[in-house]
N, C-alpha and C. Protein backbone atom coordinates (compact mmCIF):
# COMPACT_ATOMS: atom_id res chain seq x y z
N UNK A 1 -209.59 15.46 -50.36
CA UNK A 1 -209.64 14.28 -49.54
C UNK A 1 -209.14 13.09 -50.36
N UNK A 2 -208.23 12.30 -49.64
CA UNK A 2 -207.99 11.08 -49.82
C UNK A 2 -209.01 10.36 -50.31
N UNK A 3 -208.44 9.09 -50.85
CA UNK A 3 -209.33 7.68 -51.08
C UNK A 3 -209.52 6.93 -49.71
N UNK A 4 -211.11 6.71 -49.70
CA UNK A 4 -211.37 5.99 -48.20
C UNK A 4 -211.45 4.47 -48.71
N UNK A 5 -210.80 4.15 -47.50
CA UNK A 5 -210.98 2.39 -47.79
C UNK A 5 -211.17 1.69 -46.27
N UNK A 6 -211.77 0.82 -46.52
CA UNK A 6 -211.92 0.05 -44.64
C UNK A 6 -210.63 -0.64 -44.31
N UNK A 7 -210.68 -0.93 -42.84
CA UNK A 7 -209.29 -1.49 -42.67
C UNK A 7 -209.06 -2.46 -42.75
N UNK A 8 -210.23 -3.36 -43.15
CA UNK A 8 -210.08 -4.88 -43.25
C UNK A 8 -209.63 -5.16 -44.89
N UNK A 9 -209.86 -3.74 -45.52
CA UNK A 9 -209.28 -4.17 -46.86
C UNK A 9 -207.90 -3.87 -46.93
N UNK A 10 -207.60 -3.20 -45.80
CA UNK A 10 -206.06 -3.02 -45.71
C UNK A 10 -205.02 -4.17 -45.39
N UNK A 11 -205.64 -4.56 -44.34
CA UNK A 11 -204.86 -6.31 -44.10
C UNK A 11 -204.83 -7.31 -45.41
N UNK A 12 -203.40 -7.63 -45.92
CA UNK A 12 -202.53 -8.46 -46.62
C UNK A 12 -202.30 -7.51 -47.81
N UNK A 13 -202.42 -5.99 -47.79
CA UNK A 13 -201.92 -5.37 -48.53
C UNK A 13 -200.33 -5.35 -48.43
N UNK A 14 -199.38 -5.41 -49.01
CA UNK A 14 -197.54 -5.12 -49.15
C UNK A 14 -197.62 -3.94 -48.67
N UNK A 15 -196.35 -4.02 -47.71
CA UNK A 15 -195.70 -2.54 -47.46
C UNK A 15 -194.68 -2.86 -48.15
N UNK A 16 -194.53 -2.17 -49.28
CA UNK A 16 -193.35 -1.89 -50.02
C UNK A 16 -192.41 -0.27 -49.82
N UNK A 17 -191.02 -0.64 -50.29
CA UNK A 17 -190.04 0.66 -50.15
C UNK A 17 -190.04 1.40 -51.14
N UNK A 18 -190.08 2.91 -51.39
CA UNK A 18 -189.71 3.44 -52.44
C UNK A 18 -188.71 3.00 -53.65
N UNK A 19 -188.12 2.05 -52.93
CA UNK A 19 -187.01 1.15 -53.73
C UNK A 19 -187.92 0.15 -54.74
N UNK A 20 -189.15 -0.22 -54.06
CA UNK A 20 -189.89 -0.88 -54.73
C UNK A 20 -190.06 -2.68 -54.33
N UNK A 21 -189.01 -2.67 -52.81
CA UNK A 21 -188.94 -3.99 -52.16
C UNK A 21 -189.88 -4.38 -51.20
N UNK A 22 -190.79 -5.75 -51.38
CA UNK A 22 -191.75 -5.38 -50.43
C UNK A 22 -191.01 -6.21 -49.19
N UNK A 23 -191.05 -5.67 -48.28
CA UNK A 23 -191.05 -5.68 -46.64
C UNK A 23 -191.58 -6.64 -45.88
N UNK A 24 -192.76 -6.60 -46.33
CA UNK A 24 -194.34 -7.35 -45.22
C UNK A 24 -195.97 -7.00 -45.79
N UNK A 25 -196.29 -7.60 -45.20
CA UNK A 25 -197.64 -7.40 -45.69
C UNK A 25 -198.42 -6.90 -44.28
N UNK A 26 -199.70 -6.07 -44.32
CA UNK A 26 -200.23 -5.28 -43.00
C UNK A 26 -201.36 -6.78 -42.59
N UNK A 27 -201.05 -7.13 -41.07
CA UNK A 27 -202.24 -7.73 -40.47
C UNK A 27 -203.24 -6.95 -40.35
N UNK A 28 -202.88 -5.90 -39.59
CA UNK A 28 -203.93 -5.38 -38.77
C UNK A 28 -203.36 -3.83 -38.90
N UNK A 29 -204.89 -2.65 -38.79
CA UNK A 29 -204.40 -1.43 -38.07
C UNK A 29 -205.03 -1.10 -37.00
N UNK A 30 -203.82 -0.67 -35.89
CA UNK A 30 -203.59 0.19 -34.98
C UNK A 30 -204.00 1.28 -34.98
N UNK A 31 -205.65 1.52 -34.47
CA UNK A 31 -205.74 3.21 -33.68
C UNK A 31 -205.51 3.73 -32.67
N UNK A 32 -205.65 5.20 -32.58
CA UNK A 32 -205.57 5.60 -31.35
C UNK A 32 -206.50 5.67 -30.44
N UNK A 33 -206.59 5.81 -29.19
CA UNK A 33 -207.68 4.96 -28.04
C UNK A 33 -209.07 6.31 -28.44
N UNK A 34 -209.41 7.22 -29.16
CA UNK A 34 -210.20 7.91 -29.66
C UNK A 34 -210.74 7.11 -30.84
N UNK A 35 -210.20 6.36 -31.24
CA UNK A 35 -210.42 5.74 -33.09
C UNK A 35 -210.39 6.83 -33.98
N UNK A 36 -209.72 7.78 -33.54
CA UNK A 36 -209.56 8.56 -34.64
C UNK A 36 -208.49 9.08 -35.94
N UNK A 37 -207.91 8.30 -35.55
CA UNK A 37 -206.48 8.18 -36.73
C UNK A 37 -205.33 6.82 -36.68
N UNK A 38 -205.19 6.40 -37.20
CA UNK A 38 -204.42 5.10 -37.59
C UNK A 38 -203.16 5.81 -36.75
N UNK A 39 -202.36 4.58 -36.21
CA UNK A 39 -200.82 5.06 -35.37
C UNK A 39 -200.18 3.75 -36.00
N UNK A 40 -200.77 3.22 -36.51
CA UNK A 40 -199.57 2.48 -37.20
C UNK A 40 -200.43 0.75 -37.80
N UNK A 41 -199.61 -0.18 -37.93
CA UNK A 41 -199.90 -1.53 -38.86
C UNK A 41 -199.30 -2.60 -38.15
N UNK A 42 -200.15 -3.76 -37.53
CA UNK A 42 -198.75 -4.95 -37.12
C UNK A 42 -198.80 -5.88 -38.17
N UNK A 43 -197.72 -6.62 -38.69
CA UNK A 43 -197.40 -7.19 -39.66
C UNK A 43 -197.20 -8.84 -39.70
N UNK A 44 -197.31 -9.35 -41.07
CA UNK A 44 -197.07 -10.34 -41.44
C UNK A 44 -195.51 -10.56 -42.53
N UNK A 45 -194.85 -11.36 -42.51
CA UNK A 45 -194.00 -11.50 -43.24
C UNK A 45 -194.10 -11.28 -44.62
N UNK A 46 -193.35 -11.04 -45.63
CA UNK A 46 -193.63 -11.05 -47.21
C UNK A 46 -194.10 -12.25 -47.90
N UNK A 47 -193.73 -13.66 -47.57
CA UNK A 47 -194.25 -15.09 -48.62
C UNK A 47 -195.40 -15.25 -47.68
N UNK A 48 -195.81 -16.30 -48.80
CA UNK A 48 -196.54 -16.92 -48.30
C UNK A 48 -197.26 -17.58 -47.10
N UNK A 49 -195.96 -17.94 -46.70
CA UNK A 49 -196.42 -19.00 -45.66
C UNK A 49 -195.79 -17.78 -44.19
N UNK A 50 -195.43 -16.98 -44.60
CA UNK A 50 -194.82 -16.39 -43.50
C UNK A 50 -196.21 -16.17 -42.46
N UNK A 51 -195.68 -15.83 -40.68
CA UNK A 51 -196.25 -15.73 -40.06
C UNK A 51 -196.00 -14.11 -39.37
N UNK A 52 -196.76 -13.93 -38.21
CA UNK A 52 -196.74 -12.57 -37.90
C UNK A 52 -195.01 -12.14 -37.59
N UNK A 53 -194.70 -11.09 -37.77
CA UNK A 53 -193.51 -10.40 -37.43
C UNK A 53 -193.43 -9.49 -36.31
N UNK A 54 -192.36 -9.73 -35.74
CA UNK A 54 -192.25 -8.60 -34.00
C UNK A 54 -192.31 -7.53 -34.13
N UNK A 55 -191.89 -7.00 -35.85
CA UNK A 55 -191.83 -5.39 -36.17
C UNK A 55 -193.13 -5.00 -36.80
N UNK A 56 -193.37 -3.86 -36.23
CA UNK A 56 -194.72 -3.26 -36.98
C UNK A 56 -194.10 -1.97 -37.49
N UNK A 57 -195.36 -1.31 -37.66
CA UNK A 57 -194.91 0.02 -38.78
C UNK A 57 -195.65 0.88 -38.41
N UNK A 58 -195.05 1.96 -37.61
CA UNK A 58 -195.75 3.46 -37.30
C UNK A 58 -196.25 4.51 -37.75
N UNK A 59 -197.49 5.00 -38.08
CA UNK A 59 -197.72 5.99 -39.14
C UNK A 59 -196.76 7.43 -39.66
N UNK A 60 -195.82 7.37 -38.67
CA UNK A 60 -195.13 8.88 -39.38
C UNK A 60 -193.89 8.10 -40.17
N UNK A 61 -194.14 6.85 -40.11
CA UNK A 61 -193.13 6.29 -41.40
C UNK A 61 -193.48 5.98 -42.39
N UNK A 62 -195.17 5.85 -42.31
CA UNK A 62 -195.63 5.63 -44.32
C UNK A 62 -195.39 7.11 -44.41
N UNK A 63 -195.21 6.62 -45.88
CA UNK A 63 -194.74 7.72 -46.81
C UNK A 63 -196.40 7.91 -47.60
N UNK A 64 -196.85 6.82 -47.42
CA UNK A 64 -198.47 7.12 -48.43
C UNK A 64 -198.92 5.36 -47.96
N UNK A 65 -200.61 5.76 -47.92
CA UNK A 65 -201.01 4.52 -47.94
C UNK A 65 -202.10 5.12 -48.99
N UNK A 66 -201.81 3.38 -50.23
CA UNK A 66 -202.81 3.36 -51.52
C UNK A 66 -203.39 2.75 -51.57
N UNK A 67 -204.25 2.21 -52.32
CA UNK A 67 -205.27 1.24 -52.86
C UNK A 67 -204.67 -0.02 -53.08
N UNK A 68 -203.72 -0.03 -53.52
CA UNK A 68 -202.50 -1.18 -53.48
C UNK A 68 -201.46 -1.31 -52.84
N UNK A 69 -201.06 -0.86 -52.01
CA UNK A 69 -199.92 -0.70 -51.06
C UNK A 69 -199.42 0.33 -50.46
N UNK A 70 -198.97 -0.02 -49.16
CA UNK A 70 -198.84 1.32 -47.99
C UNK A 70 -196.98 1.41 -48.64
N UNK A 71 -196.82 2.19 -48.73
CA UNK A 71 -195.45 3.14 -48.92
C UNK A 71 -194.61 3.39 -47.97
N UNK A 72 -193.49 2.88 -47.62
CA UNK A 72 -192.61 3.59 -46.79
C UNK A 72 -190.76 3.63 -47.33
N UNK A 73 -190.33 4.57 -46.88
CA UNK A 73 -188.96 4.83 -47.56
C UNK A 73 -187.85 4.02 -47.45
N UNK A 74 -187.76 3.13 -46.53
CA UNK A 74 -187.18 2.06 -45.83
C UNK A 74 -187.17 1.19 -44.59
N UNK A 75 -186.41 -0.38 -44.73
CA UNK A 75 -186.90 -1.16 -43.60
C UNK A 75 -186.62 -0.29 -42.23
N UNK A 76 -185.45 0.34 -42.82
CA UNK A 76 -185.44 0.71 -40.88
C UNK A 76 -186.86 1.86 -40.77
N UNK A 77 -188.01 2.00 -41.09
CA UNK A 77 -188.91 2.66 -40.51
C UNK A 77 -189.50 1.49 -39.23
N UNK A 78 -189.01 0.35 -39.42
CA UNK A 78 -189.83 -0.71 -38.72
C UNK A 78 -189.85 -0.16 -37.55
N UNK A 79 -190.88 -0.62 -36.08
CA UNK A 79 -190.19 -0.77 -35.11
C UNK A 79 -190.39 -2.03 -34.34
N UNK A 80 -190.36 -2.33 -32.74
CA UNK A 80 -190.74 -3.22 -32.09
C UNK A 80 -192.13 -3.42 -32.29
N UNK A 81 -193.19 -4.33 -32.96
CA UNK A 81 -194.40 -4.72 -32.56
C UNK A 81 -194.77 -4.01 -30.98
N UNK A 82 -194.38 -4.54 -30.02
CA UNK A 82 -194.99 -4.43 -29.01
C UNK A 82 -195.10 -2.93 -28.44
N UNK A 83 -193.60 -2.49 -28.96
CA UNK A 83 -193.91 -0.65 -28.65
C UNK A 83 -195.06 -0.17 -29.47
N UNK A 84 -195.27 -0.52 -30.85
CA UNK A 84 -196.51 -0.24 -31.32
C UNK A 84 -198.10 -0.22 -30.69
N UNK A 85 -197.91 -1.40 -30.01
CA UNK A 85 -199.65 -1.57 -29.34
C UNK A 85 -199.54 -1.40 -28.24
N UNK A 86 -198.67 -1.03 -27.38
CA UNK A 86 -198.38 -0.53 -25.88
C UNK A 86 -199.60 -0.57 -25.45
N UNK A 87 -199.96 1.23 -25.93
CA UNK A 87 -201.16 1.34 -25.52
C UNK A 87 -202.64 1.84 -26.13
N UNK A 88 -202.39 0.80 -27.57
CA UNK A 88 -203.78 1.31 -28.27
C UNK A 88 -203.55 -0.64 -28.66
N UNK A 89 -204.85 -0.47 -29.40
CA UNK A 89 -205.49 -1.95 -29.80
C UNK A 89 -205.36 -2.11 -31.26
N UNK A 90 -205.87 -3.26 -31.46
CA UNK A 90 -206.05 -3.00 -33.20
C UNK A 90 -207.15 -3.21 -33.48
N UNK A 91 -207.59 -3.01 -34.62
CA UNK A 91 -209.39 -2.53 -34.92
C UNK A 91 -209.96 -3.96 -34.93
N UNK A 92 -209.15 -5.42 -35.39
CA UNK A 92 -210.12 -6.01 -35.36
C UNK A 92 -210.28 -6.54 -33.55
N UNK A 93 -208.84 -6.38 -32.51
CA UNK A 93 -209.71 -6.63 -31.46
C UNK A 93 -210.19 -5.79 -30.88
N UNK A 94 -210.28 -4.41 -30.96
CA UNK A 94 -211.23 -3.48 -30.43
C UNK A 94 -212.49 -2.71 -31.15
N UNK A 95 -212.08 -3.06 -32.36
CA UNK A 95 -213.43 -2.34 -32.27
C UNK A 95 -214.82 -3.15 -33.58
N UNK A 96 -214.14 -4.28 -34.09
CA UNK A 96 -214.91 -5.06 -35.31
C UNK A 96 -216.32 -5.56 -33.96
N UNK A 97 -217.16 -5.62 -34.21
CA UNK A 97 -218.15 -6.79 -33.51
C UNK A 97 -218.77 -5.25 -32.19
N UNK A 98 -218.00 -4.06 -32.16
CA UNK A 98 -218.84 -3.21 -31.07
C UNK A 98 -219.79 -2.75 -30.95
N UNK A 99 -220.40 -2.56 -30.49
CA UNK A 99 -221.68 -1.64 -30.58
C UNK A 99 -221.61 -0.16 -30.58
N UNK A 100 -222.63 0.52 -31.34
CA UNK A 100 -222.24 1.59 -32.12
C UNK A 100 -223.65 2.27 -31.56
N UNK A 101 -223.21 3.29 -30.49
CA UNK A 101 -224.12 4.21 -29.93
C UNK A 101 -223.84 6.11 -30.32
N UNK A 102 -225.27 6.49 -29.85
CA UNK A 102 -225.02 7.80 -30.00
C UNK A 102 -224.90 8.58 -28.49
N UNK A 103 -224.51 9.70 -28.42
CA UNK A 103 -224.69 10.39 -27.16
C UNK A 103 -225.68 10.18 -26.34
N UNK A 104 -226.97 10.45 -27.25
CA UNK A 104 -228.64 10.19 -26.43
C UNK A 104 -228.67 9.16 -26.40
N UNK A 105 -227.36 7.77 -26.40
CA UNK A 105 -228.28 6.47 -26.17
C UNK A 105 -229.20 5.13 -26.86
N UNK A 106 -229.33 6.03 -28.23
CA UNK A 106 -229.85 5.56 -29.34
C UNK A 106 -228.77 4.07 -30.38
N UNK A 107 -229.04 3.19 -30.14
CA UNK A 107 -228.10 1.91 -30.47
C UNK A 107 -228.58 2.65 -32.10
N UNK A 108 -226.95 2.58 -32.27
CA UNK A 108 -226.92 2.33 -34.40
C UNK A 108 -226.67 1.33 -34.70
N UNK A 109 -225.88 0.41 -34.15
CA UNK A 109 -225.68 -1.09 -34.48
C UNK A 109 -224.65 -1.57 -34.30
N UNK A 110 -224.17 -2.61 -34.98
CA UNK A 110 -222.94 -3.02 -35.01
C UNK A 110 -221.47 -2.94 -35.44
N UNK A 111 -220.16 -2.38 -35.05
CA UNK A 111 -219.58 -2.23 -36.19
C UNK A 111 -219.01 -3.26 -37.06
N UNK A 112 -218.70 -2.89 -38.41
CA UNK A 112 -218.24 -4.53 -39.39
C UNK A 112 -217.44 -3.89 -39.90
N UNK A 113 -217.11 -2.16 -39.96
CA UNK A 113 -215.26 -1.90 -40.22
C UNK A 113 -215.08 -0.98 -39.72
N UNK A 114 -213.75 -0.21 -40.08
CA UNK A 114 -213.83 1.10 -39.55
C UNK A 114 -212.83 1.59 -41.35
N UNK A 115 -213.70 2.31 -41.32
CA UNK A 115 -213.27 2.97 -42.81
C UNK A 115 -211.90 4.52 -42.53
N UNK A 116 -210.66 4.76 -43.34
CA UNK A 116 -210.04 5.14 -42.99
C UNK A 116 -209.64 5.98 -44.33
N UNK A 117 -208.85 7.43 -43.91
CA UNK A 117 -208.75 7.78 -45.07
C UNK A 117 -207.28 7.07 -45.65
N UNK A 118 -207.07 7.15 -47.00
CA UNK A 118 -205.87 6.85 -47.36
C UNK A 118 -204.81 8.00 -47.61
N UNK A 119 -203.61 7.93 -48.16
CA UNK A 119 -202.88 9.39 -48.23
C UNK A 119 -201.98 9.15 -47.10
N UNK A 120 -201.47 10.35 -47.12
CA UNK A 120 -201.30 10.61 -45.48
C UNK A 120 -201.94 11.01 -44.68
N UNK A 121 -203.44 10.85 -44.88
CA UNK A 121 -203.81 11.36 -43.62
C UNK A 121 -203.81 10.62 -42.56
N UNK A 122 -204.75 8.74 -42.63
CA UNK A 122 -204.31 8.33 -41.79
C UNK A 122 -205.63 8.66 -40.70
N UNK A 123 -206.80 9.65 -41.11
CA UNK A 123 -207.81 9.80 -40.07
C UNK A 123 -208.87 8.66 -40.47
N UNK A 124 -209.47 8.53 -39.30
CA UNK A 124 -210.98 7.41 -39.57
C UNK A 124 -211.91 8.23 -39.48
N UNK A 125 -212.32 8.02 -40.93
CA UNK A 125 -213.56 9.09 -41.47
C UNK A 125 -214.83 8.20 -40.91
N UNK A 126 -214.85 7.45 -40.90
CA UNK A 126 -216.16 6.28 -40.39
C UNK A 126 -216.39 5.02 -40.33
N UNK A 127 -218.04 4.53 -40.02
CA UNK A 127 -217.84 3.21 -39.83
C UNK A 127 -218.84 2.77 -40.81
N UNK A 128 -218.56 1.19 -41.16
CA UNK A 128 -219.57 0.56 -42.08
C UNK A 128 -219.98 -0.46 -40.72
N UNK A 129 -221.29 -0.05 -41.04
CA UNK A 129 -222.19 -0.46 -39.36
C UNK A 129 -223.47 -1.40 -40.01
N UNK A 130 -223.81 -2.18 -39.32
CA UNK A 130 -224.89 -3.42 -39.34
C UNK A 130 -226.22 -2.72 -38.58
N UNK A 131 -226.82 -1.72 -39.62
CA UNK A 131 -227.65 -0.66 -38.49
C UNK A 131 -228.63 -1.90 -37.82
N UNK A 132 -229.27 -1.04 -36.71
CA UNK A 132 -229.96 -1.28 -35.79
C UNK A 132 -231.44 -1.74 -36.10
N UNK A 133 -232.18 -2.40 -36.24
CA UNK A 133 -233.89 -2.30 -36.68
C UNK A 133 -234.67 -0.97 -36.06
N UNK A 134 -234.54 -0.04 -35.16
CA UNK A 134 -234.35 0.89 -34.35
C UNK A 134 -233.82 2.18 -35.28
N UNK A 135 -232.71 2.36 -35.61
CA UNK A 135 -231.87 3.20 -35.95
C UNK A 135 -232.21 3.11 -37.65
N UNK A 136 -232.64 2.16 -38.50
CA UNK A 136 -233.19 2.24 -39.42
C UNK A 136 -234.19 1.64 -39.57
N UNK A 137 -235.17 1.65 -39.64
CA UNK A 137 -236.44 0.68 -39.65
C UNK A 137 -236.56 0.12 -41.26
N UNK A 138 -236.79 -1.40 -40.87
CA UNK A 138 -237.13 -1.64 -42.18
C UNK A 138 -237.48 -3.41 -42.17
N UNK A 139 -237.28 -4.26 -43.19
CA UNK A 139 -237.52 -5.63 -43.02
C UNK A 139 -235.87 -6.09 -42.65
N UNK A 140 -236.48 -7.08 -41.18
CA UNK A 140 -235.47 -7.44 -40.48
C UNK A 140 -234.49 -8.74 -41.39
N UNK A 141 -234.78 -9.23 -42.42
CA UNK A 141 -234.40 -10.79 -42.81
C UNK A 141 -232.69 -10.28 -42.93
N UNK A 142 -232.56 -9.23 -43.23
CA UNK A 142 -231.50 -8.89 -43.72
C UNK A 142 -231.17 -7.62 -43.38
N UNK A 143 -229.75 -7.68 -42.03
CA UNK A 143 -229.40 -5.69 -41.46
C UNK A 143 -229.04 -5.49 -41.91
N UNK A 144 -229.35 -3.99 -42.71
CA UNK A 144 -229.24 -2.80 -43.65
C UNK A 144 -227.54 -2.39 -43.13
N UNK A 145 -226.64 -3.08 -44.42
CA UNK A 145 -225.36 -2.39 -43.87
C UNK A 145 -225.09 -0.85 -44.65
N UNK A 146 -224.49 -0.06 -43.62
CA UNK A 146 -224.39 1.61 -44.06
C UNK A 146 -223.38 2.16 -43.22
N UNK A 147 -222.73 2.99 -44.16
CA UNK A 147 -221.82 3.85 -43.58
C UNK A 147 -222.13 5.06 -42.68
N UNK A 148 -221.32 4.98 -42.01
CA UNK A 148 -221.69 6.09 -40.69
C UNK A 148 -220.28 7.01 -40.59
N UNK A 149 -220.78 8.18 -40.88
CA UNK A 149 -219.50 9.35 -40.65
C UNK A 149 -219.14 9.15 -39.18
N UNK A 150 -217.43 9.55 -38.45
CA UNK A 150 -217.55 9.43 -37.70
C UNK A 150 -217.79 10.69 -36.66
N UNK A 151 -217.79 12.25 -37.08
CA UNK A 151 -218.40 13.05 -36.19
C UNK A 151 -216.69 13.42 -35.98
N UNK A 152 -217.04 14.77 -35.73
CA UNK A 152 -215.90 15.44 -34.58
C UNK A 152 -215.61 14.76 -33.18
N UNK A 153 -216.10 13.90 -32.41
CA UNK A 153 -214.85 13.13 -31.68
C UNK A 153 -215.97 11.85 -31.27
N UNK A 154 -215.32 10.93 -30.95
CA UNK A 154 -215.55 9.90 -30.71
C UNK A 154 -215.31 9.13 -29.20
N UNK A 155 -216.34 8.28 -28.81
CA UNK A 155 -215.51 7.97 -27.51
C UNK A 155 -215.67 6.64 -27.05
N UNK A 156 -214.49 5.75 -27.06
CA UNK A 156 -214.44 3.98 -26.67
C UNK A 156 -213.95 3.82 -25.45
N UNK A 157 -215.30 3.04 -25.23
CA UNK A 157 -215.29 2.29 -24.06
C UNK A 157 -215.52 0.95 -24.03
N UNK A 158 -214.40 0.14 -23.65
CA UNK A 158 -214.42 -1.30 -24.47
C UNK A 158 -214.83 -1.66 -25.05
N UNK A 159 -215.82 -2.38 -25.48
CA UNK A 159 -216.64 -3.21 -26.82
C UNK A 159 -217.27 -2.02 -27.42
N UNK A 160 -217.55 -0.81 -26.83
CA UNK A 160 -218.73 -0.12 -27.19
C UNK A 160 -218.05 1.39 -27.75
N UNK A 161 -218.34 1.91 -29.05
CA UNK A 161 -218.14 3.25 -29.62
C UNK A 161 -219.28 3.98 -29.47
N UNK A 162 -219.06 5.31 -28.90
CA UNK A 162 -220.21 6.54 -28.93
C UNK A 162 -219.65 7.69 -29.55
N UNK A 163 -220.69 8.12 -30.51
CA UNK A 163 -220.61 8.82 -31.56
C UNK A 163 -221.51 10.26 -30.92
N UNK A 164 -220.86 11.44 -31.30
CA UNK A 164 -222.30 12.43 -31.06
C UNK A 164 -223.11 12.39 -32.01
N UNK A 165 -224.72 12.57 -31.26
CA UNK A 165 -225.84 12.62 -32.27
C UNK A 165 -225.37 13.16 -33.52
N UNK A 166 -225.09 14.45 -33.86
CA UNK A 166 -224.98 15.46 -35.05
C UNK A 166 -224.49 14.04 -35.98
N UNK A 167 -223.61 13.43 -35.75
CA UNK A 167 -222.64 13.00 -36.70
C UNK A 167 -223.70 11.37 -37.26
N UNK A 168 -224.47 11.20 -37.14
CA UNK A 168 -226.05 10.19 -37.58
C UNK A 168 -226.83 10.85 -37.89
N UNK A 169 -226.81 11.86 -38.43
CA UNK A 169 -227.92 12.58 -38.67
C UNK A 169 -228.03 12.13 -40.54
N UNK A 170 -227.24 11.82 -41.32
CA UNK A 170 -226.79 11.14 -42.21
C UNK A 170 -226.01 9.88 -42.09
N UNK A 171 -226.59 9.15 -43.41
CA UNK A 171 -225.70 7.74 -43.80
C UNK A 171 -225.40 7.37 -44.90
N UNK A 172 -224.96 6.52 -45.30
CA UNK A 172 -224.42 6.72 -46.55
C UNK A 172 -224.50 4.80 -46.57
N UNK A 173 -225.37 4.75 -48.09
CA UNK A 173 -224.92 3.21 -48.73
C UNK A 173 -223.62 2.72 -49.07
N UNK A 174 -222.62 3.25 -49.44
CA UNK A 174 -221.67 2.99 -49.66
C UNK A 174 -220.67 3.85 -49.75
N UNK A 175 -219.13 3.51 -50.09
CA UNK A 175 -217.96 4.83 -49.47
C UNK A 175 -218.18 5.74 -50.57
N UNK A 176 -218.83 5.64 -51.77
CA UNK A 176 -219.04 6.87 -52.62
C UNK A 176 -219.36 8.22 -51.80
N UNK A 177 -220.98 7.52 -51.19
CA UNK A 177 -221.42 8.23 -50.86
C UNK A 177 -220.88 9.07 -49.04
N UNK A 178 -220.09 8.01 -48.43
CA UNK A 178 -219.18 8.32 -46.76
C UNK A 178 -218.52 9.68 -47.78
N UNK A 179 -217.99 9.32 -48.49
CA UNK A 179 -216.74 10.48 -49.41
C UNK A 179 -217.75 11.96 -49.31
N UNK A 180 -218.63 11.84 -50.13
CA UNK A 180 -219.52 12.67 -50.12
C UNK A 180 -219.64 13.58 -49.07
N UNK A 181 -220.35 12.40 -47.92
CA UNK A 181 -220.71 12.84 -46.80
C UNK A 181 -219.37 14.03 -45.64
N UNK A 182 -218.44 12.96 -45.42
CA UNK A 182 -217.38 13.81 -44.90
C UNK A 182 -216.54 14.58 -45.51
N UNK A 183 -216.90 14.77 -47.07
CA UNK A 183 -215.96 15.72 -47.83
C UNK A 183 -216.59 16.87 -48.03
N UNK A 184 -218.13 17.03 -47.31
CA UNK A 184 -219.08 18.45 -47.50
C UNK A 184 -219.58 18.61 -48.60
N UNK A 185 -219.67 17.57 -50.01
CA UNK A 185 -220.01 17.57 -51.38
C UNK A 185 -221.56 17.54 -51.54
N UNK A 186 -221.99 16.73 -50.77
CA UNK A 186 -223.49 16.40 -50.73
C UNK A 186 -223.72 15.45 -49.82
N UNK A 187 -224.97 15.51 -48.95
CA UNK A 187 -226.05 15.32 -48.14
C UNK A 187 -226.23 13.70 -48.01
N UNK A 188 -226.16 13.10 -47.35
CA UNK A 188 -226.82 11.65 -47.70
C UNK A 188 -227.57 11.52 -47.35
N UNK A 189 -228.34 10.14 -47.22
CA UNK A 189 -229.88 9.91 -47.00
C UNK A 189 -230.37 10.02 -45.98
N UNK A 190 -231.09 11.13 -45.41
CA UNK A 190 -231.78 11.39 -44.06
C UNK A 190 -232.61 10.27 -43.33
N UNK A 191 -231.89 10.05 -41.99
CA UNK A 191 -232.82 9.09 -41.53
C UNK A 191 -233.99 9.44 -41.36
N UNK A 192 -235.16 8.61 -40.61
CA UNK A 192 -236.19 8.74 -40.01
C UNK A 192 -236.78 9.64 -38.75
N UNK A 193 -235.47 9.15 -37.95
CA UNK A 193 -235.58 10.01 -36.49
C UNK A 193 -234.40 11.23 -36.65
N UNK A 194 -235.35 12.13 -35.64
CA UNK A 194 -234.23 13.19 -35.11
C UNK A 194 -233.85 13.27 -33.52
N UNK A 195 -232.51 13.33 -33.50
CA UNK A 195 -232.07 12.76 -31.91
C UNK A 195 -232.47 13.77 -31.41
């Protein structure tokens, strides 16, 4: 498995060319209406002061997305922005601020990213969620933020993501431990309830 990173750490990363020229920098990523794999990036210009650009960048044209910059072989991978988001959203307007349910109903909380693998894979391994007082019990002054695997399939319905139970049955403090979790290495911290 890839290196997981959230997608908000992905925005103002360079898309640079194998040539080594950078292109643009990523606003935002584009999932698919499942949230289950990145379809692409809409963009900002390369300086500074630049503003958004009409061309975005489709996932079967990175060549690799890193810790420091998404990879692609050249500008013409670009395409039209707008053919890009046709018909999917981008994470921060669909899915940052949603509410994060399970099958049975059970509120997990809020989402505050959506964590993604890097590589080529390009899948969303999970979410870093603002749990629930409910879904984790504990002292309210401050919601317990934790990673949440995202389960074999997922399902959005406007503001709101539902997860199957199985896939909360574990959480994870941080992406060490998400890695862990969705890489089958080891167990994370068992909640309280069983759905």
């Amino acid at each position: 498995m890839d290196e997981l990173m959230g997608a908000r750490s992905i925005s103002t990363r360079p898309v640079v060319t194998l040539g080594g020229d950078a292109v643009a920098h990523v606003k935002d990523t584009v999932l698919d209406d499942s949230a289950g794999h990145v379809t692409g990036f809409t963009l900002t210009g390369p300086g500074l002061w630049s503003g958004p650009m009409k061309e975005g960048l489709p996932w079967p044209a990175v060549h690799a997305l890193g810790h420091d910059a998404v990879m692609i072989r050249d500008r013409r991978s670009l395409v039209s922005a707008a053919l890009l988001t046709v018909h999917q959203e981008t994470v921060r307007a669909r899915l940052l601020g949603a509410r994060l349910l399970t099958e049975a109903g059970t509120e997990i909380g809020t989402v505050l990213d959506v964590v993604v693998e890097g590589g080529t894979a390009g899948r969303v391994a999970g979410f870093r969620v603002a749990a629930s007082r409910r879904f984790l019990p504990g002292p309210t002054r401050h919601r317990r933020r934790v990673y949440v695997p995202r389960g074999e399939s997922a399902t959005v319905a406007g503001r709101t993501l539902v997860l199957p139970a199985d896939a909360v049955r574990h959480v994870a403090d941080d992406l060490w431990g998400l890695t862990a979790l969705v890489g089958g290495a080891a167990p994370g911290r068992r909640r309280g309830w069983q759905p």
